[in-house]
C-alpha atoms as a PDB file:
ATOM      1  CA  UNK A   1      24.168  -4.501  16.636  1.00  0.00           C
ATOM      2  CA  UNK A   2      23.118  -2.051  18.742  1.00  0.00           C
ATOM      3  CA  UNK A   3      19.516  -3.766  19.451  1.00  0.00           C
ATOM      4  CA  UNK A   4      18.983  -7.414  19.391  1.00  0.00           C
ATOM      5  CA  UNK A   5      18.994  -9.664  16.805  1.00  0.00           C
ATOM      6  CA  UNK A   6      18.453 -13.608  16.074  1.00  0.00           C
ATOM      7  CA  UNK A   7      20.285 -15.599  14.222  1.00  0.00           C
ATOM      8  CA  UNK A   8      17.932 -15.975  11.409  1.00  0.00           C
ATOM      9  CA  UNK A   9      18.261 -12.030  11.214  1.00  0.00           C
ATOM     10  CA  UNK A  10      22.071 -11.584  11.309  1.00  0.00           C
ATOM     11  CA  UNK A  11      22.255 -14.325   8.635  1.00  0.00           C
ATOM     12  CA  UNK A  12      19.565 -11.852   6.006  1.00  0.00           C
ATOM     13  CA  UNK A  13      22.267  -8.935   6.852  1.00  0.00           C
ATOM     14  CA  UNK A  14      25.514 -11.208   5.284  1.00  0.00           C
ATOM     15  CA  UNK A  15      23.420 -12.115   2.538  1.00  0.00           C
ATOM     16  CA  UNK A  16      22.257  -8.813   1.521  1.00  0.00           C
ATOM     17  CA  UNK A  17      25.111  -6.668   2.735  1.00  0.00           C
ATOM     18  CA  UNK A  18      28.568  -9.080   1.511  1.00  0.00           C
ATOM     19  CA  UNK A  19      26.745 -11.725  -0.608  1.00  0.00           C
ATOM     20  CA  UNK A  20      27.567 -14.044   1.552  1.00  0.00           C
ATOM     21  CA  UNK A  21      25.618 -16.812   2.356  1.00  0.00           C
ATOM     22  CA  UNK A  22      26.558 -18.323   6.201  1.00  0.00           C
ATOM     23  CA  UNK A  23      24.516 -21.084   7.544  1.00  0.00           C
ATOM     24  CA  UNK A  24      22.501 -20.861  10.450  1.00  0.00           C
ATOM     25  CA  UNK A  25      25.059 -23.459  12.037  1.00  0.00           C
ATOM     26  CA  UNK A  26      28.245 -21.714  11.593  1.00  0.00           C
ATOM     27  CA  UNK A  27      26.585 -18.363  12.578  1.00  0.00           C
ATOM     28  CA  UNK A  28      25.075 -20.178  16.012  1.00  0.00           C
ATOM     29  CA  UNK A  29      28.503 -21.035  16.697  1.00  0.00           C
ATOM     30  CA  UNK A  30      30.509 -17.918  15.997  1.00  0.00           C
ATOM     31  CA  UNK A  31      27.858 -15.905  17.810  1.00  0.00           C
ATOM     32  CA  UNK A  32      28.188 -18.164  21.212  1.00  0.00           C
ATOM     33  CA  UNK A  33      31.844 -17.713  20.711  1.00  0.00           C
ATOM     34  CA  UNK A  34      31.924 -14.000  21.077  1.00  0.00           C
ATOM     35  CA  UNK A  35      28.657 -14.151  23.611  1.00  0.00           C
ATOM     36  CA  UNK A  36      31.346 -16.752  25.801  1.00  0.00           C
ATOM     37  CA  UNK A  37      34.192 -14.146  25.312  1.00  0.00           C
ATOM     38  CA  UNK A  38      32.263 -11.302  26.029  1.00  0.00           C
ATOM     39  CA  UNK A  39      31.817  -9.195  23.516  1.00  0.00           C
ATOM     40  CA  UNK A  40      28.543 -10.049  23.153  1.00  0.00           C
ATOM     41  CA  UNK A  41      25.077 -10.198  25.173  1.00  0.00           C
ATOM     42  CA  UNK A  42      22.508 -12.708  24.817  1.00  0.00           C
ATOM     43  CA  UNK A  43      18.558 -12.305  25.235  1.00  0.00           C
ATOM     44  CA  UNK A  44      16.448 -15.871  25.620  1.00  0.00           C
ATOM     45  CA  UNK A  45      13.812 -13.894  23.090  1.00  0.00           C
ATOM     46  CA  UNK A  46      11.173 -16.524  24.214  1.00  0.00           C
ATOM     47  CA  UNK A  47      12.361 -18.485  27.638  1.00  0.00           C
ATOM     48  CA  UNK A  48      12.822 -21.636  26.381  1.00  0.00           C
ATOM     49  CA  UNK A  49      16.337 -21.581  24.996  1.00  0.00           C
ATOM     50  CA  UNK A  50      15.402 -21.668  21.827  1.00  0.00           C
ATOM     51  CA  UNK A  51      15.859 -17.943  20.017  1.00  0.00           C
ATOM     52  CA  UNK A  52      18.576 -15.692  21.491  1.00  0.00           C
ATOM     53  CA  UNK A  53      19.002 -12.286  20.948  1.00  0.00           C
ATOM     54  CA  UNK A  54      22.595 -11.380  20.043  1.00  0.00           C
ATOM     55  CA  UNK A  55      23.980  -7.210  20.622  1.00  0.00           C
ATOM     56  CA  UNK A  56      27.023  -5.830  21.075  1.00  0.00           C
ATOM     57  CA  UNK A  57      27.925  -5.350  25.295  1.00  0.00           C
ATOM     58  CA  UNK A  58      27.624  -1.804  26.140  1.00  0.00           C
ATOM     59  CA  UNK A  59      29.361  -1.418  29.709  1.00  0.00           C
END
């Protein structure tokens, strides 16, 4: 999670990688979490608020 990635992406991973199938819900939600805690940054991919790019903080 070095570079950014969406949702939509993250969501392809845990289905390919564990076979695990998360909704794009419960992964929005988990990933704001850790974004509001700050373990995370966040990228507005396209300005609007709509697609956010999600990578690990690197301080």
């Amino acid at each position: 999670m070095l570079e950014g990635q969406t949702v939509g992406h993250l969501i392809e991973y845990c289905e390919e990688k564990y076979n695990r199938e998360l909704n794009s819900q419960e992964a929005s939600r988990e990933l704001r979490r850790l974004y509001q805690k700050g373990i995370l940054d966040r990228e507005d991919k396209f300005g609007n608020g709509s697609v956010y790019l999600y990578k690990l903080k690197t301080d």
